[in-house]
PDB file of N, CA and C in Angstrom:
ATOM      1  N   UNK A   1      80.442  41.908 116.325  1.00  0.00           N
ATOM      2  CA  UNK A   1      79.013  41.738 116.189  1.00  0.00           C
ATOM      3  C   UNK A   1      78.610  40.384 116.758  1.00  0.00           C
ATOM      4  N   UNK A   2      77.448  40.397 117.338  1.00  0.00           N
ATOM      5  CA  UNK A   2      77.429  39.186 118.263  1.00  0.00           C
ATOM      6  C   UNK A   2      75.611  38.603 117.186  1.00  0.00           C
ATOM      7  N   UNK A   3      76.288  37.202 117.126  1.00  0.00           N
ATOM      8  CA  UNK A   3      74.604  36.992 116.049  1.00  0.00           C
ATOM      9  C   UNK A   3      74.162  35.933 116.908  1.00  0.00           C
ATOM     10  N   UNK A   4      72.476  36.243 116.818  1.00  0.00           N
ATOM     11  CA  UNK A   4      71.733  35.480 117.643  1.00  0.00           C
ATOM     12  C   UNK A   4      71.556  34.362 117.090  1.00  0.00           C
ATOM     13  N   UNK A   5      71.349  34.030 115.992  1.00  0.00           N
ATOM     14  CA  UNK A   5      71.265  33.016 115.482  1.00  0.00           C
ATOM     15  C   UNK A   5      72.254  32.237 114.461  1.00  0.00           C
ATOM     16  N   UNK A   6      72.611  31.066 114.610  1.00  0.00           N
ATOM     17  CA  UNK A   6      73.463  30.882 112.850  1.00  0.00           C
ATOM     18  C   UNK A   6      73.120  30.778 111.651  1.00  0.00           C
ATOM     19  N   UNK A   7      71.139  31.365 111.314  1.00  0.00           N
ATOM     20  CA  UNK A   7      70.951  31.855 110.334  1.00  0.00           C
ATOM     21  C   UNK A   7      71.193  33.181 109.941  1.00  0.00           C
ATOM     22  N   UNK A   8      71.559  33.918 110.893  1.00  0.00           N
ATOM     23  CA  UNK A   8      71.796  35.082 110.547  1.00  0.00           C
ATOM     24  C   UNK A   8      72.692  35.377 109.975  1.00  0.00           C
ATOM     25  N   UNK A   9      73.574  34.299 109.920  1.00  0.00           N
ATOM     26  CA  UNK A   9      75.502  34.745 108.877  1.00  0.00           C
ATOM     27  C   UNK A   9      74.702  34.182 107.619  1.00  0.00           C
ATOM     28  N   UNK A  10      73.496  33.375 107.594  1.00  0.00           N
ATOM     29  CA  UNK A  10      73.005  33.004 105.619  1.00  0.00           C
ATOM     30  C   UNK A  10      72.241  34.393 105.162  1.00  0.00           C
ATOM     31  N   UNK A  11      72.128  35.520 105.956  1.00  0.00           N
ATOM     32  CA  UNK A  11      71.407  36.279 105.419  1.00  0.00           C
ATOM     33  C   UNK A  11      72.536  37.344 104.415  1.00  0.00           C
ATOM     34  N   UNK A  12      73.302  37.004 104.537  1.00  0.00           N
ATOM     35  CA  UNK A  12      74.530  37.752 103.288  1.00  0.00           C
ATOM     36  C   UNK A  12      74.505  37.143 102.472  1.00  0.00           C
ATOM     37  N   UNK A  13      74.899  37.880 101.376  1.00  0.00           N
ATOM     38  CA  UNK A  13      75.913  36.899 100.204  1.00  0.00           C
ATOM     39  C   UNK A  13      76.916  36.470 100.622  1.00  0.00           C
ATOM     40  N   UNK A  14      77.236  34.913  99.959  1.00  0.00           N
ATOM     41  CA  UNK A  14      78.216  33.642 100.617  1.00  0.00           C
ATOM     42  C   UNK A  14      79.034  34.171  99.014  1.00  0.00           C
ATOM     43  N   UNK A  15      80.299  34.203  99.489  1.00  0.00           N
ATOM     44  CA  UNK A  15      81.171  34.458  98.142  1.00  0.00           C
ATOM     45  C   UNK A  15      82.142  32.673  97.847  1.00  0.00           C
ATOM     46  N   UNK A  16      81.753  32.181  96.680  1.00  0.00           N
ATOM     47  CA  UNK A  16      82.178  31.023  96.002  1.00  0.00           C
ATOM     48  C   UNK A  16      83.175  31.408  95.077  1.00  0.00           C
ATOM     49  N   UNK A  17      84.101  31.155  95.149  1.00  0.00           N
ATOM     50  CA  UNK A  17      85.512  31.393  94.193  1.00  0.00           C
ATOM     51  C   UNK A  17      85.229  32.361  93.578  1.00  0.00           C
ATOM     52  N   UNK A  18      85.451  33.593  94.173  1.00  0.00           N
ATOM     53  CA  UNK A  18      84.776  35.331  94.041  1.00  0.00           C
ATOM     54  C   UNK A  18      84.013  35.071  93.132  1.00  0.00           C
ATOM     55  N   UNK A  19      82.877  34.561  93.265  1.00  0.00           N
ATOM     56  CA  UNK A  19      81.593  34.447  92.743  1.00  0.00           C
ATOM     57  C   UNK A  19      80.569  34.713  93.700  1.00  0.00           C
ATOM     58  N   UNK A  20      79.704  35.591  93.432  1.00  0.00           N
ATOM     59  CA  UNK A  20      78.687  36.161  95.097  1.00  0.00           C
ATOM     60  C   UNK A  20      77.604  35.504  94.479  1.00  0.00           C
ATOM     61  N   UNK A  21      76.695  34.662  95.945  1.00  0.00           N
ATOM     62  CA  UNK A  21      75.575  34.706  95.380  1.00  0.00           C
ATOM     63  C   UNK A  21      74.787  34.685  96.059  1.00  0.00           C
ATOM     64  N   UNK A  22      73.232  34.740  96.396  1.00  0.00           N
ATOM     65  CA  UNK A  22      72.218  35.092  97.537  1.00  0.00           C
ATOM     66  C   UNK A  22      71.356  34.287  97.354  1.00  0.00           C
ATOM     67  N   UNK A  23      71.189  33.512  98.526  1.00  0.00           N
ATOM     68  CA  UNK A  23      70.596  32.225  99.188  1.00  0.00           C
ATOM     69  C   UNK A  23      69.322  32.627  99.368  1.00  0.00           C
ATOM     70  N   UNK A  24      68.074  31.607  99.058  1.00  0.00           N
ATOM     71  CA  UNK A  24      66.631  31.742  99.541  1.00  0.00           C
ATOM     72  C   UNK A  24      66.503  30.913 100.359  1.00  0.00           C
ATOM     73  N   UNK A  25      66.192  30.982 101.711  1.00  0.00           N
ATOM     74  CA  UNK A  25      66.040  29.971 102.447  1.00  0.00           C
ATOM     75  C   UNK A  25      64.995  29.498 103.404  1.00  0.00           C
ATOM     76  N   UNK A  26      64.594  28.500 103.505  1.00  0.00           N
ATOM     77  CA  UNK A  26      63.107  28.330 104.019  1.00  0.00           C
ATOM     78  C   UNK A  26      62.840  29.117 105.479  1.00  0.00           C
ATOM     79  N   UNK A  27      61.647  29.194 105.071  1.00  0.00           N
ATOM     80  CA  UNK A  27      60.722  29.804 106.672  1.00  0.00           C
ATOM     81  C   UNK A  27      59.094  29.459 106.829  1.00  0.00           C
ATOM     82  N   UNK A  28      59.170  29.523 107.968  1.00  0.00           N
ATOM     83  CA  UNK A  28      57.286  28.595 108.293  1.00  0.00           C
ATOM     84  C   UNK A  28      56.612  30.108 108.898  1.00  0.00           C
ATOM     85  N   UNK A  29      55.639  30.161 108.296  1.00  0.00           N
ATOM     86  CA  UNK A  29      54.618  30.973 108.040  1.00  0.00           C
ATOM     87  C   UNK A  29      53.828  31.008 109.487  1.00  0.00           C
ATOM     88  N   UNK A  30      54.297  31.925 110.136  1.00  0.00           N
ATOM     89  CA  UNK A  30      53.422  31.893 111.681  1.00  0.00           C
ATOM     90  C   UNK A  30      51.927  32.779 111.588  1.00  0.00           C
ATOM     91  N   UNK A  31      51.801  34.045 110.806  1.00  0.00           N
ATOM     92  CA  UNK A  31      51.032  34.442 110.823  1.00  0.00           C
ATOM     93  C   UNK A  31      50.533  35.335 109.274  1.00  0.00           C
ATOM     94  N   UNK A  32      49.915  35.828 109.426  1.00  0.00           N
ATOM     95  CA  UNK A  32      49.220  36.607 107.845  1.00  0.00           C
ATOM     96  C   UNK A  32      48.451  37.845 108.225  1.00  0.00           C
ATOM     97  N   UNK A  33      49.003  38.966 107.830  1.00  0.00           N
ATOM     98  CA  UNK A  33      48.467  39.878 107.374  1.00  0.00           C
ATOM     99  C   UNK A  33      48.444  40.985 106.543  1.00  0.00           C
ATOM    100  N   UNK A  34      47.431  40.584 105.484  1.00  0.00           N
ATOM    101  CA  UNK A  34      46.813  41.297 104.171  1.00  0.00           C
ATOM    102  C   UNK A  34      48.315  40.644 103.076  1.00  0.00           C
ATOM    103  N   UNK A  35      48.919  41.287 102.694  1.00  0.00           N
ATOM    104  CA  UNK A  35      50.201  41.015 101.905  1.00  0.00           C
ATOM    105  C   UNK A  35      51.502  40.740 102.538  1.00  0.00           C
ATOM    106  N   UNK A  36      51.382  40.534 104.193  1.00  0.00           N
ATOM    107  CA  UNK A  36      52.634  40.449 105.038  1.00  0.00           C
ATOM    108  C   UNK A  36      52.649  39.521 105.685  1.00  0.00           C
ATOM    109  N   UNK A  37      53.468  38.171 106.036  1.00  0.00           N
ATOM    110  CA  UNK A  37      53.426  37.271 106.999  1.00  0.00           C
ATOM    111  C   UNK A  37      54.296  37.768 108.105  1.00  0.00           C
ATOM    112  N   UNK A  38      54.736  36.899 108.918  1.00  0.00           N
ATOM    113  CA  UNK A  38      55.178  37.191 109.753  1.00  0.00           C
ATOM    114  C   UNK A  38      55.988  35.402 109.903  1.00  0.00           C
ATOM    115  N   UNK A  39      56.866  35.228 109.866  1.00  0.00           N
ATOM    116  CA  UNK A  39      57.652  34.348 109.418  1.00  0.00           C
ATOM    117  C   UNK A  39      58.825  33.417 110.730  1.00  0.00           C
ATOM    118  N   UNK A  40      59.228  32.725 110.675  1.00  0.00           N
ATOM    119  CA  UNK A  40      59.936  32.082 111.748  1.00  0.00           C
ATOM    120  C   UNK A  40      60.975  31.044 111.397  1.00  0.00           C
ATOM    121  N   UNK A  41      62.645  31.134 111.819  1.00  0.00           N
ATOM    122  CA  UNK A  41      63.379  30.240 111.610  1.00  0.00           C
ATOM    123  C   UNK A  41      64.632  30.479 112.465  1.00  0.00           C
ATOM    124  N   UNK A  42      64.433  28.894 113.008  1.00  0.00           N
ATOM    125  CA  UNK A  42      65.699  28.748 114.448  1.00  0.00           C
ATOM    126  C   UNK A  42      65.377  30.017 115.551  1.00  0.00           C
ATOM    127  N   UNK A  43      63.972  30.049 115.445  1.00  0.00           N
ATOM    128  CA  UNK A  43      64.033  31.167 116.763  1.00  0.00           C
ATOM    129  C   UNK A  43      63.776  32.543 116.374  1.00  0.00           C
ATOM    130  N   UNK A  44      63.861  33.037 115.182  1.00  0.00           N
ATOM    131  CA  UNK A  44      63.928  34.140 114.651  1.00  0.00           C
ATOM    132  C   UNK A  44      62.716  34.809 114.007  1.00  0.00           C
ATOM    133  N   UNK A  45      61.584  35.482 113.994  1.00  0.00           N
ATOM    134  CA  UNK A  45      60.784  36.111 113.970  1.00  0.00           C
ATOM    135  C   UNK A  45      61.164  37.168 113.004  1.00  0.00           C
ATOM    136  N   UNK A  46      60.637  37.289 111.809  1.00  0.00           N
ATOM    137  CA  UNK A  46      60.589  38.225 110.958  1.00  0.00           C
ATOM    138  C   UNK A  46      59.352  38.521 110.418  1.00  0.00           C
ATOM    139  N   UNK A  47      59.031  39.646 109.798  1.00  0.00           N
ATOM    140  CA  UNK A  47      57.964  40.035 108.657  1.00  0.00           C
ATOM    141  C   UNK A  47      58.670  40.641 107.835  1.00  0.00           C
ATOM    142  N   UNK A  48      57.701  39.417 106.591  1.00  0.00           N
ATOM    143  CA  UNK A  48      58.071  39.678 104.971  1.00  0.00           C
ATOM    144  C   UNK A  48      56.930  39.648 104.394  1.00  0.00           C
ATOM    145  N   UNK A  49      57.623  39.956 102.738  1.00  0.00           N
ATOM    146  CA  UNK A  49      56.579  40.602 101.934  1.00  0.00           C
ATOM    147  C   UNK A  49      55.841  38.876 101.569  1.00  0.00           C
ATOM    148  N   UNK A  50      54.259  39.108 101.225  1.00  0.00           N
ATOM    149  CA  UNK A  50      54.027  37.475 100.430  1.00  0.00           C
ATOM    150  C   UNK A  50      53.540  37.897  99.314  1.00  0.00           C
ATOM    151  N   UNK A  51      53.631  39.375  98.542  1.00  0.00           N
ATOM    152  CA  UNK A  51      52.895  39.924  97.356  1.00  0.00           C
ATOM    153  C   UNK A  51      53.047  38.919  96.281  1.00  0.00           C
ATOM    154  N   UNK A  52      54.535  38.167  96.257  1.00  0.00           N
ATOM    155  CA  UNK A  52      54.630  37.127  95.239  1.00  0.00           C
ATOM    156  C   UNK A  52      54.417  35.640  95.600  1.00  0.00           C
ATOM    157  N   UNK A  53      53.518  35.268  96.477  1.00  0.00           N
ATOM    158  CA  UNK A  53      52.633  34.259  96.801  1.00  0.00           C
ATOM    159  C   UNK A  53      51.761  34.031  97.748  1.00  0.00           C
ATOM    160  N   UNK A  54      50.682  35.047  97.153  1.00  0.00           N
ATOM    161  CA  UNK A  54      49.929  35.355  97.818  1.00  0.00           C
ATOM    162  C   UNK A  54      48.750  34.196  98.283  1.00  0.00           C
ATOM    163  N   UNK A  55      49.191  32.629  97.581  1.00  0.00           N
ATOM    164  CA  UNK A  55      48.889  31.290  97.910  1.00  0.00           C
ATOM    165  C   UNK A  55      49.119  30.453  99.105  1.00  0.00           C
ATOM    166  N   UNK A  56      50.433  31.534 100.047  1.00  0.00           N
ATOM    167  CA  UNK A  56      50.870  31.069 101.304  1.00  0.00           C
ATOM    168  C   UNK A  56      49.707  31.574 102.833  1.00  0.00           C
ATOM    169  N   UNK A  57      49.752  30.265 103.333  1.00  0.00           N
ATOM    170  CA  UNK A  57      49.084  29.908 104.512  1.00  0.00           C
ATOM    171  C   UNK A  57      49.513  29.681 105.620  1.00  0.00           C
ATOM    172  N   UNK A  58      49.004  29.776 106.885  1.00  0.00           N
ATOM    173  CA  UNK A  58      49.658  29.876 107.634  1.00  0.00           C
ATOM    174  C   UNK A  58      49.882  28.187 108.140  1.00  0.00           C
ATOM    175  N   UNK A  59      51.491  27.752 108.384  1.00  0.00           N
ATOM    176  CA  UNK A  59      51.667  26.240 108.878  1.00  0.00           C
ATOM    177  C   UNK A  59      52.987  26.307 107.285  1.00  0.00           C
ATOM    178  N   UNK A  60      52.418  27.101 106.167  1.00  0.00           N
ATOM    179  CA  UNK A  60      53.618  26.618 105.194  1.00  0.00           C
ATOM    180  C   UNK A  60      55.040  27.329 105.383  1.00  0.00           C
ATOM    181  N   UNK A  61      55.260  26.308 104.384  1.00  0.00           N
ATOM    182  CA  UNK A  61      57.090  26.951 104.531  1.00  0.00           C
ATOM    183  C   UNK A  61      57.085  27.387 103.050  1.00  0.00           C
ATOM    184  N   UNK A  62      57.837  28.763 102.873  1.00  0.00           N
ATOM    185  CA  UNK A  62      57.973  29.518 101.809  1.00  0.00           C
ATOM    186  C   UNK A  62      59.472  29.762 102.007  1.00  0.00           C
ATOM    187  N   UNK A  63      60.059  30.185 100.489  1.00  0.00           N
ATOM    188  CA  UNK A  63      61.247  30.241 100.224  1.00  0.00           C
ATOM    189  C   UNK A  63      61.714  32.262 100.714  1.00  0.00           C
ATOM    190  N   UNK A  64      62.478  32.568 101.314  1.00  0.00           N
ATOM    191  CA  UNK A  64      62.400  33.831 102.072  1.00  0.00           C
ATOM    192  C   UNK A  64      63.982  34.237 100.868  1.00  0.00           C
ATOM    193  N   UNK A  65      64.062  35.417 100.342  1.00  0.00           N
ATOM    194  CA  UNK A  65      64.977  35.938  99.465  1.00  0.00           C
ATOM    195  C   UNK A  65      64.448  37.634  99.625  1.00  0.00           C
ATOM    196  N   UNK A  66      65.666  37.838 100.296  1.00  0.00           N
ATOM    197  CA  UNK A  66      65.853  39.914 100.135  1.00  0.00           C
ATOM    198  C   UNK A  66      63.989  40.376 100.687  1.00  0.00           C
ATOM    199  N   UNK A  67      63.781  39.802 101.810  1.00  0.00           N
ATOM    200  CA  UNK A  67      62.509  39.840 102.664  1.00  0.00           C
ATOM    201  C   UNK A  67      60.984  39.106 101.655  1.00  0.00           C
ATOM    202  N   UNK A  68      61.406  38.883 100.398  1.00  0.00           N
ATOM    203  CA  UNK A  68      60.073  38.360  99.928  1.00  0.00           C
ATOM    204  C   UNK A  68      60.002  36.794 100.126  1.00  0.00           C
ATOM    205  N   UNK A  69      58.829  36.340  99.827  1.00  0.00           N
ATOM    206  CA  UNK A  69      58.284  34.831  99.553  1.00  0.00           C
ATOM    207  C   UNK A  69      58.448  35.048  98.446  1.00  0.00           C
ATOM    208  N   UNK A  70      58.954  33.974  97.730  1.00  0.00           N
ATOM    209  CA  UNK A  70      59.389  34.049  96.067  1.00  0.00           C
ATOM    210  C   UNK A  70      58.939  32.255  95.758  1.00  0.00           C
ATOM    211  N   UNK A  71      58.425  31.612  96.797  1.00  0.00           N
ATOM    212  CA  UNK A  71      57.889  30.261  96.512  1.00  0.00           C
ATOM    213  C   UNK A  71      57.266  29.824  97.464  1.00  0.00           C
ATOM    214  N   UNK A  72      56.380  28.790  97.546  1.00  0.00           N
ATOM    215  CA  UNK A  72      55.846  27.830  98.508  1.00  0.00           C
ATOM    216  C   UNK A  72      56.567  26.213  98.530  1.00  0.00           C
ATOM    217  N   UNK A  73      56.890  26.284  99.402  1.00  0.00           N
ATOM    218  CA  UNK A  73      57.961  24.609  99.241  1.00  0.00           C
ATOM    219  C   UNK A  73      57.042  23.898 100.467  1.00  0.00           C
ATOM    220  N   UNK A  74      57.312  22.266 100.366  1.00  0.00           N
ATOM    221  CA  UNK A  74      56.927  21.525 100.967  1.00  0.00           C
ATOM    222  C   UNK A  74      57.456  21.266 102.389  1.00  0.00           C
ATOM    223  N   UNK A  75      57.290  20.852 103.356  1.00  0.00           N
ATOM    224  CA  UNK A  75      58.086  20.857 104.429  1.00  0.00           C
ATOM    225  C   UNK A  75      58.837  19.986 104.596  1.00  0.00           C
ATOM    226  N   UNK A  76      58.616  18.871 103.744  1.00  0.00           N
ATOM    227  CA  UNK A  76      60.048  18.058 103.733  1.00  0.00           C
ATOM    228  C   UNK A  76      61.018  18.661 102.998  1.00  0.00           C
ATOM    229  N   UNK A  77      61.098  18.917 101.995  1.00  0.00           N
ATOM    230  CA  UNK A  77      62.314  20.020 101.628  1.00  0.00           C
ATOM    231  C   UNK A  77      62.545  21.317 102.139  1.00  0.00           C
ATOM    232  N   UNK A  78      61.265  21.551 102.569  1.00  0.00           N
ATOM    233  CA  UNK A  78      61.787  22.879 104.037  1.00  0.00           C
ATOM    234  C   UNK A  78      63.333  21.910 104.779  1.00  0.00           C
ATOM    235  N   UNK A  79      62.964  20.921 105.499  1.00  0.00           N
ATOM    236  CA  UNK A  79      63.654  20.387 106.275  1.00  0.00           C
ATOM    237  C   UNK A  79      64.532  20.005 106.049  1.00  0.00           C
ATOM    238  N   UNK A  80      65.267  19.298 104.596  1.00  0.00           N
ATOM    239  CA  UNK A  80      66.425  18.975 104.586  1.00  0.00           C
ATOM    240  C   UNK A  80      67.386  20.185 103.985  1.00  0.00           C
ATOM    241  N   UNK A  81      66.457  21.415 103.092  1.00  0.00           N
ATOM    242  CA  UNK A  81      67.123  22.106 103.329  1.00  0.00           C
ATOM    243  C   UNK A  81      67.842  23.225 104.529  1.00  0.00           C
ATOM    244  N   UNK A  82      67.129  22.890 105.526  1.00  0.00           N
ATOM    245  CA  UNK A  82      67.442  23.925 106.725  1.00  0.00           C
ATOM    246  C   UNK A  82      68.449  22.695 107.011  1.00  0.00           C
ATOM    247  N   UNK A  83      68.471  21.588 107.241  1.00  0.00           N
ATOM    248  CA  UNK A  83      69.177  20.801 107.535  1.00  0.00           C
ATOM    249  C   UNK A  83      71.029  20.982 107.007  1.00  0.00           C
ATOM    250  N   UNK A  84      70.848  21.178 105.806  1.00  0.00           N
ATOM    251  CA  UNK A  84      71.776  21.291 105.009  1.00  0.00           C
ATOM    252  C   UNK A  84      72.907  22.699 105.037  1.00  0.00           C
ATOM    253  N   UNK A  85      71.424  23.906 105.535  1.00  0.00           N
ATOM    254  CA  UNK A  85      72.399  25.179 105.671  1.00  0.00           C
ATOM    255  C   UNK A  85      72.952  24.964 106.831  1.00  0.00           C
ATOM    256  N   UNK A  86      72.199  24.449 107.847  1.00  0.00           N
ATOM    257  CA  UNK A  86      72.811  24.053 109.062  1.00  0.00           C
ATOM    258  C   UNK A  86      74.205  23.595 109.095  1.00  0.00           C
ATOM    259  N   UNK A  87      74.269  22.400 108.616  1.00  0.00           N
ATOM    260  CA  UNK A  87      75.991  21.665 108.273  1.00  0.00           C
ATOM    261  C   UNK A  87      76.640  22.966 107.654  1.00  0.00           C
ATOM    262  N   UNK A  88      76.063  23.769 106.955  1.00  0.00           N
ATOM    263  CA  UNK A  88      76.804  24.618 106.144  1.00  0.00           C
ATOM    264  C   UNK A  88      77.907  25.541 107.221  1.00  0.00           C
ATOM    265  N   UNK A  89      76.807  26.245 108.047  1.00  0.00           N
ATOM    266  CA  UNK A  89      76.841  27.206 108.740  1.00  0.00           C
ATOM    267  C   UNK A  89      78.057  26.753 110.260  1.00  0.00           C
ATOM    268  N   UNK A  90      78.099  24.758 110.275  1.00  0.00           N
ATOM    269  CA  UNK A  90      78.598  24.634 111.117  1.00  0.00           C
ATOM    270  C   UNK A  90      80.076  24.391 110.922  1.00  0.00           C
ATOM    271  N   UNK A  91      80.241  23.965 109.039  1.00  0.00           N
ATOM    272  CA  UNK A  91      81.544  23.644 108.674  1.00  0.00           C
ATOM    273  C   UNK A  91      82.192  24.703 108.879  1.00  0.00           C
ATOM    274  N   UNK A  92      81.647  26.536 108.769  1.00  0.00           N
ATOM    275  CA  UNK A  92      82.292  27.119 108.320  1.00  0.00           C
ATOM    276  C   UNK A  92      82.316  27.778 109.799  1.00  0.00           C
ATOM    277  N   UNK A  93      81.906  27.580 111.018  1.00  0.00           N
ATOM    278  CA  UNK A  93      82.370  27.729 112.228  1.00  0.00           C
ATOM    279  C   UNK A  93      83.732  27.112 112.810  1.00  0.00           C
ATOM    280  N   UNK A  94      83.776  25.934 112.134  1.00  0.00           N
ATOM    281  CA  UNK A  94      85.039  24.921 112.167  1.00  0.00           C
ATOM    282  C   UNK A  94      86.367  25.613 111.829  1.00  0.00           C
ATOM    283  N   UNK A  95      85.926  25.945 110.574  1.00  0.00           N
ATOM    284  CA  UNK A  95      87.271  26.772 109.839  1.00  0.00           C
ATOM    285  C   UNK A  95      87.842  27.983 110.399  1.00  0.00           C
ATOM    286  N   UNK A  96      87.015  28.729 111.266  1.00  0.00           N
ATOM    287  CA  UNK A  96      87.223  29.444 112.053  1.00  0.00           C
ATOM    288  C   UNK A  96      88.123  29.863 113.322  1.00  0.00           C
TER     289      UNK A  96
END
């Protein structure tokens, strides 16, 4: 399988000492319509649900989990967390 992006290996469950667990991870809000944005990260273009924050605008960054917005976060913690999956995503290219 060939992935376009290296967010696309955070869209699984990451298994922690056979412990599974599923990551919410930021995305910036490109567009809006009615209950659906249309969403963007590292290049990647999605539409998700915003039924559970229906407070999101377009320019914010919302927390993205199993296609919903489940929060509105700030964009500085947008950023260090994308920052952070990033290192994540690159340690575990290493190990590879």
């Amino acid at each position: 399988m060939t992935v376009a992006s290296p967010w696309a290996k955070l869209s699984s469950p990451i298994s922690v000492e056979r412990k599974t667990m599923c990551l919410a991870v930021p995305v910036q809000v490109i567009s809006i319509d009615g209950n659906e944005a249309e969403v963007e990260i590292g290049g990647v273009k999605r539409r998700i649900s915003i039924m559970l924050t229906p407070e999101a605008k377009v320019g914010d960054y919302v927390l993205l989990h199993t296609g919903y917005a489940i929060n509105v976060i700030d964009e500085t913690e947008a950023q260090e967390t994308l920052k952070i999956l990033g290192e994540m995503v690159r340690l575990g290219d290493e190990e590879e």
